[in-house]
PDB file of N, CA and C in Angstrom:
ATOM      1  N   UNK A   1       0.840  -1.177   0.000  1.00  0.00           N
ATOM      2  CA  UNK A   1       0.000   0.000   0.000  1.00  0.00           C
ATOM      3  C   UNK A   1       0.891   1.249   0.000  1.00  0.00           C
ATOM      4  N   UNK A   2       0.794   2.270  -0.943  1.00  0.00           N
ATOM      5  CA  UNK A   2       1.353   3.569  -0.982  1.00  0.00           C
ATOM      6  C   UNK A   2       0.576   4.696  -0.028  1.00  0.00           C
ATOM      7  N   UNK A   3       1.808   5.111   0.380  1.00  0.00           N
ATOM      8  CA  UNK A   3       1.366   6.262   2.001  1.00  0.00           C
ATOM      9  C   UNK A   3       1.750   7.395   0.749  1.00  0.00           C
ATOM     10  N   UNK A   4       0.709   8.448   1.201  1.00  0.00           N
ATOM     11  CA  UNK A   4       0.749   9.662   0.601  1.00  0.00           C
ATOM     12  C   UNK A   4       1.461  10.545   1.223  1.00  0.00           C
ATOM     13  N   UNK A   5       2.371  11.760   0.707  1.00  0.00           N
ATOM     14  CA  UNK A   5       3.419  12.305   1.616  1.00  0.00           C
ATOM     15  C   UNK A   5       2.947  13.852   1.375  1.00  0.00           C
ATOM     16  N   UNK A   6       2.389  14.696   1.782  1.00  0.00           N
ATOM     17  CA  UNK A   6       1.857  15.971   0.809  1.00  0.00           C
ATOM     18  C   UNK A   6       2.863  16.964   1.779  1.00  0.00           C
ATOM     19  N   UNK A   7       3.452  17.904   1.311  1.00  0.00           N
ATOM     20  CA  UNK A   7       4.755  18.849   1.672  1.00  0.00           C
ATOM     21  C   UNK A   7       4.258  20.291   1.243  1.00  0.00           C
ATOM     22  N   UNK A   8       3.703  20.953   2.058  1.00  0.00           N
ATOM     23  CA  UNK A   8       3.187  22.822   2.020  1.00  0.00           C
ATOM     24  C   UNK A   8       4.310  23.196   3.182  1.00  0.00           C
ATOM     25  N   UNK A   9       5.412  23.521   2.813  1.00  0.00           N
ATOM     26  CA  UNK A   9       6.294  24.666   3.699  1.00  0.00           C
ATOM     27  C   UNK A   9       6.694  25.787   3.263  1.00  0.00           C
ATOM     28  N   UNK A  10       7.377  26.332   3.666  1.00  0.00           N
ATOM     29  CA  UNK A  10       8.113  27.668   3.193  1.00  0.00           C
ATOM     30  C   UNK A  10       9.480  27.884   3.300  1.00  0.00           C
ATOM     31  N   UNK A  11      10.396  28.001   2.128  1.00  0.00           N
ATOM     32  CA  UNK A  11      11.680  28.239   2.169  1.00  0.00           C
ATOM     33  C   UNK A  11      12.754  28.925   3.062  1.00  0.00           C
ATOM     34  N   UNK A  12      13.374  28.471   3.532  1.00  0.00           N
ATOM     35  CA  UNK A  12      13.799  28.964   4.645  1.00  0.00           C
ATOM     36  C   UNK A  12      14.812  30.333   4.055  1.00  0.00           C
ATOM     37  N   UNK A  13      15.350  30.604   3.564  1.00  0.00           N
ATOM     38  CA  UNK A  13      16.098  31.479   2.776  1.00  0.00           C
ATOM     39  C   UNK A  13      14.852  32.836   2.232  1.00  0.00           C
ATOM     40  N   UNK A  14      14.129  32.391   1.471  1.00  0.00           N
ATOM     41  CA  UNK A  14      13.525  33.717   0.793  1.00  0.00           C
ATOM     42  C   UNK A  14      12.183  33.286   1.115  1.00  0.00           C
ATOM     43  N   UNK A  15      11.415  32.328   1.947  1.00  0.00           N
ATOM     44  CA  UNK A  15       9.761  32.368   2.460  1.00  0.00           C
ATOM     45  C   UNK A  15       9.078  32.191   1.369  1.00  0.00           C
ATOM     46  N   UNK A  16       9.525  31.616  -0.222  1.00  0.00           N
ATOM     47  CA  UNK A  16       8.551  31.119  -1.059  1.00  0.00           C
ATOM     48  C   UNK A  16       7.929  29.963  -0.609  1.00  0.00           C
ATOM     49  N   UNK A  17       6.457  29.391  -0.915  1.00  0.00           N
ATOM     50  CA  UNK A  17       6.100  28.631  -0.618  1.00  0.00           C
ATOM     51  C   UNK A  17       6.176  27.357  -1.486  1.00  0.00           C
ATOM     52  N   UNK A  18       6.867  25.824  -0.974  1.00  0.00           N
ATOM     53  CA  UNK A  18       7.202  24.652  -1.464  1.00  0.00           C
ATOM     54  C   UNK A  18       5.855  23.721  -0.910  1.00  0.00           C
ATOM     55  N   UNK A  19       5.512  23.759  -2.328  1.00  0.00           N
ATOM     56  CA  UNK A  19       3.946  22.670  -2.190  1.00  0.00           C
ATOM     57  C   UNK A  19       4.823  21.282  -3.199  1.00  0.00           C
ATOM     58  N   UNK A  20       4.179  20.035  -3.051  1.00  0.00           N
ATOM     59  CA  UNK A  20       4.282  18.897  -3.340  1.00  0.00           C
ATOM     60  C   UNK A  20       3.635  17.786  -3.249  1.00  0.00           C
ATOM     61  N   UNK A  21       4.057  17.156  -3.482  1.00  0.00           N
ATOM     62  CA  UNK A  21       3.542  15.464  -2.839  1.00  0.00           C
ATOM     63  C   UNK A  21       3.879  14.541  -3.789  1.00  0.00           C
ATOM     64  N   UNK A  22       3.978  13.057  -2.818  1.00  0.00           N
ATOM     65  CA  UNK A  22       4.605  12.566  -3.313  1.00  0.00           C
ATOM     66  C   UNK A  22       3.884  10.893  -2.810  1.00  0.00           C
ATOM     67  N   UNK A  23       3.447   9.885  -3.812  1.00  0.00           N
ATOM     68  CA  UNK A  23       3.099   8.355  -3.185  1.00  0.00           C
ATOM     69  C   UNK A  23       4.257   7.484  -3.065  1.00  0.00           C
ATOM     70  N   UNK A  24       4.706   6.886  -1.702  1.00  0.00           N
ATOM     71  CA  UNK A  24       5.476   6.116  -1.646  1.00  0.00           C
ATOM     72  C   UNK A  24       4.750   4.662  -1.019  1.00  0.00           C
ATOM     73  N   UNK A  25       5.807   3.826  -1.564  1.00  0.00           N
ATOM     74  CA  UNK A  25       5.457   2.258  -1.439  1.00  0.00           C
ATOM     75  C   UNK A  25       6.397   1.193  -1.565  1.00  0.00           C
ATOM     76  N   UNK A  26       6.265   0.215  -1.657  1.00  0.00           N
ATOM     77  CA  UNK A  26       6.875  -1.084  -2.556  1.00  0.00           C
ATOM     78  C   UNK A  26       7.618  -0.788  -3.540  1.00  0.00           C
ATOM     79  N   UNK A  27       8.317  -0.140  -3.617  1.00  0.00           N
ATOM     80  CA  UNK A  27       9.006   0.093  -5.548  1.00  0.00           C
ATOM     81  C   UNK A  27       8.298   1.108  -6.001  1.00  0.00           C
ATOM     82  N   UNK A  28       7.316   2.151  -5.066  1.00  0.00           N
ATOM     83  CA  UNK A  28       6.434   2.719  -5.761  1.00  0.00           C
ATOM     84  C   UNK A  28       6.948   4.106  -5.650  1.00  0.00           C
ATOM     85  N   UNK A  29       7.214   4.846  -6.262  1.00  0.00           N
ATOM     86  CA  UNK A  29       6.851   6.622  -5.934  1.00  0.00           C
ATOM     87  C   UNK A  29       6.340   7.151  -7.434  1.00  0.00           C
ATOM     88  N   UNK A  30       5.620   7.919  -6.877  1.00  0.00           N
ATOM     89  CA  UNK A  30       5.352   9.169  -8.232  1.00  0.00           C
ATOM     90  C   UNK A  30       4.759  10.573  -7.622  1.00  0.00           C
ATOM     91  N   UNK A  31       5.465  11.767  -8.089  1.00  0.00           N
ATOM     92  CA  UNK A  31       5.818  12.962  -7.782  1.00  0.00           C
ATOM     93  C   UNK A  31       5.418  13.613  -8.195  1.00  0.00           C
ATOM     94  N   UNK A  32       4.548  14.829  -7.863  1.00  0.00           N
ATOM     95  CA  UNK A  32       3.476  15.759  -8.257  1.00  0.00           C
ATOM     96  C   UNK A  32       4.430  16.950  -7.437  1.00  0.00           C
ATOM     97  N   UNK A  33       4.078  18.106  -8.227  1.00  0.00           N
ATOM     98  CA  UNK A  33       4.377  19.449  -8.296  1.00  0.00           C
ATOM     99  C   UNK A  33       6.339  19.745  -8.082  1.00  0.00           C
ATOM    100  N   UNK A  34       6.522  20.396  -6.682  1.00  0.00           N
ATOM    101  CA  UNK A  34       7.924  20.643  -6.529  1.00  0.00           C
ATOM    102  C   UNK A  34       8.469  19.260  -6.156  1.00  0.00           C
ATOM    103  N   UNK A  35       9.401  18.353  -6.845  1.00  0.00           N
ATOM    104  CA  UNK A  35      10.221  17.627  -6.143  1.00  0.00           C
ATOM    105  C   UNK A  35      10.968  17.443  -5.016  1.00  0.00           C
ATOM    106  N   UNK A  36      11.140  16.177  -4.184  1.00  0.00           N
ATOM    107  CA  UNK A  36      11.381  16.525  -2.982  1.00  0.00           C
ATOM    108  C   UNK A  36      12.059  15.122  -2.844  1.00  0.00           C
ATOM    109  N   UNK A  37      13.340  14.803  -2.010  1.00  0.00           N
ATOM    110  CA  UNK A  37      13.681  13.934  -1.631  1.00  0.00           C
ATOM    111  C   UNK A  37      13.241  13.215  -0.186  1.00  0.00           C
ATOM    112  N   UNK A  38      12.658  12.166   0.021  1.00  0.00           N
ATOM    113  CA  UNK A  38      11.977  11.419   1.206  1.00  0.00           C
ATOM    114  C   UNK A  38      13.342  10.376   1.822  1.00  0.00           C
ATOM    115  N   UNK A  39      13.778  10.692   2.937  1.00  0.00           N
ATOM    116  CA  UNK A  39      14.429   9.408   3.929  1.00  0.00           C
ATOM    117  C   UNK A  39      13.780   9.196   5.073  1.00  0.00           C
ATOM    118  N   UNK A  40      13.238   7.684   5.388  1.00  0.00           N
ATOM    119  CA  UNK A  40      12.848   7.648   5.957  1.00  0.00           C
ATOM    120  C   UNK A  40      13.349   7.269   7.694  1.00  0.00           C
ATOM    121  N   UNK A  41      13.392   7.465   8.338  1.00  0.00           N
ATOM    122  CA  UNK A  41      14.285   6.999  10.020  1.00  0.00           C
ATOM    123  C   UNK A  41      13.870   6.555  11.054  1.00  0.00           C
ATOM    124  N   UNK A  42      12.624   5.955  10.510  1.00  0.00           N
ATOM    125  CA  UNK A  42      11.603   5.171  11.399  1.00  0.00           C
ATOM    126  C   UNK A  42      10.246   5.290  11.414  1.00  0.00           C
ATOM    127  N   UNK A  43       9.698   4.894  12.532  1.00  0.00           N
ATOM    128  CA  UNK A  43       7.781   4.354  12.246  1.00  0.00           C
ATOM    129  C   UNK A  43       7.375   5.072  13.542  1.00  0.00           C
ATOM    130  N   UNK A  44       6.425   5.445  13.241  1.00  0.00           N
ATOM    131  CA  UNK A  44       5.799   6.153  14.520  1.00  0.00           C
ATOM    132  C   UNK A  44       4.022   4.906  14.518  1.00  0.00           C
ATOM    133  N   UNK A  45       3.945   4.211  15.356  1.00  0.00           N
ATOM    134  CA  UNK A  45       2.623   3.404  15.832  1.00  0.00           C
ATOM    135  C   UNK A  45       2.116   4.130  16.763  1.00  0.00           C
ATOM    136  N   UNK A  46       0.832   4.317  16.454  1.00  0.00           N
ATOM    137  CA  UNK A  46      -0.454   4.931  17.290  1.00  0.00           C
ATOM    138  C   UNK A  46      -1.588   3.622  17.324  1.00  0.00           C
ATOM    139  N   UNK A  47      -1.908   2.721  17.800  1.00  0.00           N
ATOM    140  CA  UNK A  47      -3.246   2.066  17.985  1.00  0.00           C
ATOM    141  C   UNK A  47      -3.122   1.373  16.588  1.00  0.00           C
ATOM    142  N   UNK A  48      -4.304   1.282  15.503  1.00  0.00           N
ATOM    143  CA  UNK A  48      -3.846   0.887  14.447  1.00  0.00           C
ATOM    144  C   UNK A  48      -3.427   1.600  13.506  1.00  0.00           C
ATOM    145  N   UNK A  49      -2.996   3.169  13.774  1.00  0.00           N
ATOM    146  CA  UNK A  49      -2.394   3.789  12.622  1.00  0.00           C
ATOM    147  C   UNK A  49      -0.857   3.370  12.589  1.00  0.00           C
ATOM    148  N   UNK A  50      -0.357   3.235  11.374  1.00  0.00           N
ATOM    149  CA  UNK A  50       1.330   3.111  11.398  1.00  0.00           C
ATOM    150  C   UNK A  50       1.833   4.186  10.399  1.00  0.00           C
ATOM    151  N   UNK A  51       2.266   4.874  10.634  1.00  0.00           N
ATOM    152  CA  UNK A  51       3.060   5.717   9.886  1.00  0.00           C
ATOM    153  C   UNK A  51       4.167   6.007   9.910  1.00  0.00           C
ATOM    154  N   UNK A  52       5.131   6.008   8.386  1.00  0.00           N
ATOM    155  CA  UNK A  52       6.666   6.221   8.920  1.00  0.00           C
ATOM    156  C   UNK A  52       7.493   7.724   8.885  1.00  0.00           C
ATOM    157  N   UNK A  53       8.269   7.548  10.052  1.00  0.00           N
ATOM    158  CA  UNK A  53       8.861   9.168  10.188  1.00  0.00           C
ATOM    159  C   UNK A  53       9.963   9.530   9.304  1.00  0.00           C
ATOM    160  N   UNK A  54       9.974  10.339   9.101  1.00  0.00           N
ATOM    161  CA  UNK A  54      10.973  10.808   8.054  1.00  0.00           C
ATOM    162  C   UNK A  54      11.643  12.128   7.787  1.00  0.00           C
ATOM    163  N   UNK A  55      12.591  12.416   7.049  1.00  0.00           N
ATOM    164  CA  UNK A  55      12.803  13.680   6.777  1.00  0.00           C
ATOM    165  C   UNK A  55      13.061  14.111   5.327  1.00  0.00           C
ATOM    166  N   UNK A  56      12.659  15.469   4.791  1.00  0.00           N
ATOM    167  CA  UNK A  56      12.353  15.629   3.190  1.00  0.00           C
ATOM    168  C   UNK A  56      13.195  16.580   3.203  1.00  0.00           C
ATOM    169  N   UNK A  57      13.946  16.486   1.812  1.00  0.00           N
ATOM    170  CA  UNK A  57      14.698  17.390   1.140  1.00  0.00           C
ATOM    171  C   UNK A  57      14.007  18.028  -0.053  1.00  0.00           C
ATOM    172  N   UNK A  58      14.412  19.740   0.086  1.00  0.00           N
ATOM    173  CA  UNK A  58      13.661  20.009  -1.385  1.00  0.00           C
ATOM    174  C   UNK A  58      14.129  21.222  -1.966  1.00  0.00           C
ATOM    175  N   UNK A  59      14.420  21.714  -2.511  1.00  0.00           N
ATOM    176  CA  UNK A  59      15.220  22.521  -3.505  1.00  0.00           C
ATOM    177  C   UNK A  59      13.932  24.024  -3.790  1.00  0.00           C
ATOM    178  N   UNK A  60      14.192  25.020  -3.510  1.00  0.00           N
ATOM    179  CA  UNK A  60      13.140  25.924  -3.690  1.00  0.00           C
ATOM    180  C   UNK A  60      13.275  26.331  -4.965  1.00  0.00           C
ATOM    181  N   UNK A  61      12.119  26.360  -5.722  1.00  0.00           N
ATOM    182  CA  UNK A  61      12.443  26.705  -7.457  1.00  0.00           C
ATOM    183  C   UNK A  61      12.448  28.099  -7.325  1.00  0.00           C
ATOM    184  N   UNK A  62      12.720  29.042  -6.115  1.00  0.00           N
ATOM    185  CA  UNK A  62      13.060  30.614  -6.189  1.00  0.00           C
ATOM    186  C   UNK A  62      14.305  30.853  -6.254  1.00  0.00           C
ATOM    187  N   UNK A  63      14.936  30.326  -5.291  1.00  0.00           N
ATOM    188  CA  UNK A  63      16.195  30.705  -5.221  1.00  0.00           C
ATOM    189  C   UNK A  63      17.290  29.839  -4.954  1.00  0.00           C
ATOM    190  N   UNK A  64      16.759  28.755  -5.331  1.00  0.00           N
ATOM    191  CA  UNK A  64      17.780  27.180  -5.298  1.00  0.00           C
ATOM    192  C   UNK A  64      18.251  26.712  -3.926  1.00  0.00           C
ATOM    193  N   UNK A  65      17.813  27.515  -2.907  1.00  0.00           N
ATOM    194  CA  UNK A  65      18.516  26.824  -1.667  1.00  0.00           C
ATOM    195  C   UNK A  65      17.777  25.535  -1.501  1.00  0.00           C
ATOM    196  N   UNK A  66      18.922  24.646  -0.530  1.00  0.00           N
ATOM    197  CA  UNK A  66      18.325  23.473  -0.252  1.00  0.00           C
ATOM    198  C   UNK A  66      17.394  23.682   1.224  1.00  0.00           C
ATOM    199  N   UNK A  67      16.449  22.964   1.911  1.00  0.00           N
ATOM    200  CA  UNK A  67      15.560  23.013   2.685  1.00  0.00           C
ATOM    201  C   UNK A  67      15.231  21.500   3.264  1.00  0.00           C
ATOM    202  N   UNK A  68      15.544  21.398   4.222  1.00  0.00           N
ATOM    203  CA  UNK A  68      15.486  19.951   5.098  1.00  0.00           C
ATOM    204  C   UNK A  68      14.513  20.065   6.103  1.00  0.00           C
ATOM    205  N   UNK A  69      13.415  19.256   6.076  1.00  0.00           N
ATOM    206  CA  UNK A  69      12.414  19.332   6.952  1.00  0.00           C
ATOM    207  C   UNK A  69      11.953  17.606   7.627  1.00  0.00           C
ATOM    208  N   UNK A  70      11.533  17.995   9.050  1.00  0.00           N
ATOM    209  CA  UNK A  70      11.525  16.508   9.541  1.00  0.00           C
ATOM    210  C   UNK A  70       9.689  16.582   9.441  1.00  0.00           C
ATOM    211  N   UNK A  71       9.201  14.548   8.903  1.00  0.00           N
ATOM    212  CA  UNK A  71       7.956  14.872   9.115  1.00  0.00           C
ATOM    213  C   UNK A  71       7.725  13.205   9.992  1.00  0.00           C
TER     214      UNK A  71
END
């Protein structure tokens, strides 16, 4: 099953706003709007939700800085 990853932040350098998303899975991704790199560094379990924690890389198409965010 592919977990949906959706990414609305703001550039840390010049405050443009970095929208995205992205389905990950099994062999699976496919990438809608700004590109973004996903690592993941573990699972966060709640009851029966499982979701995994991670942190995203993403390149602001304003002013090229890079931007590292934990989700």
């Amino acid at each position: 099953m592919a977990e949906v990853i959706r990414l609305r932040v703001a550039c840390h350098a010049c405050g443009y706003e970095i929208e995205g998303s992205a389905k990950y899975g099994k062999g699976h991704y496919v990438a809608e709007g700004v590109p973004f790199d996903f690592v993941a560094v573990g699972k966060l379990e709640s009851g029966s939700n499982k979701r995994v924690k991670g942190e995203v890389t993403a390149t602001c198409p304003n002013c090229t800085v890079k931007n590292q965010y934990p989700i």
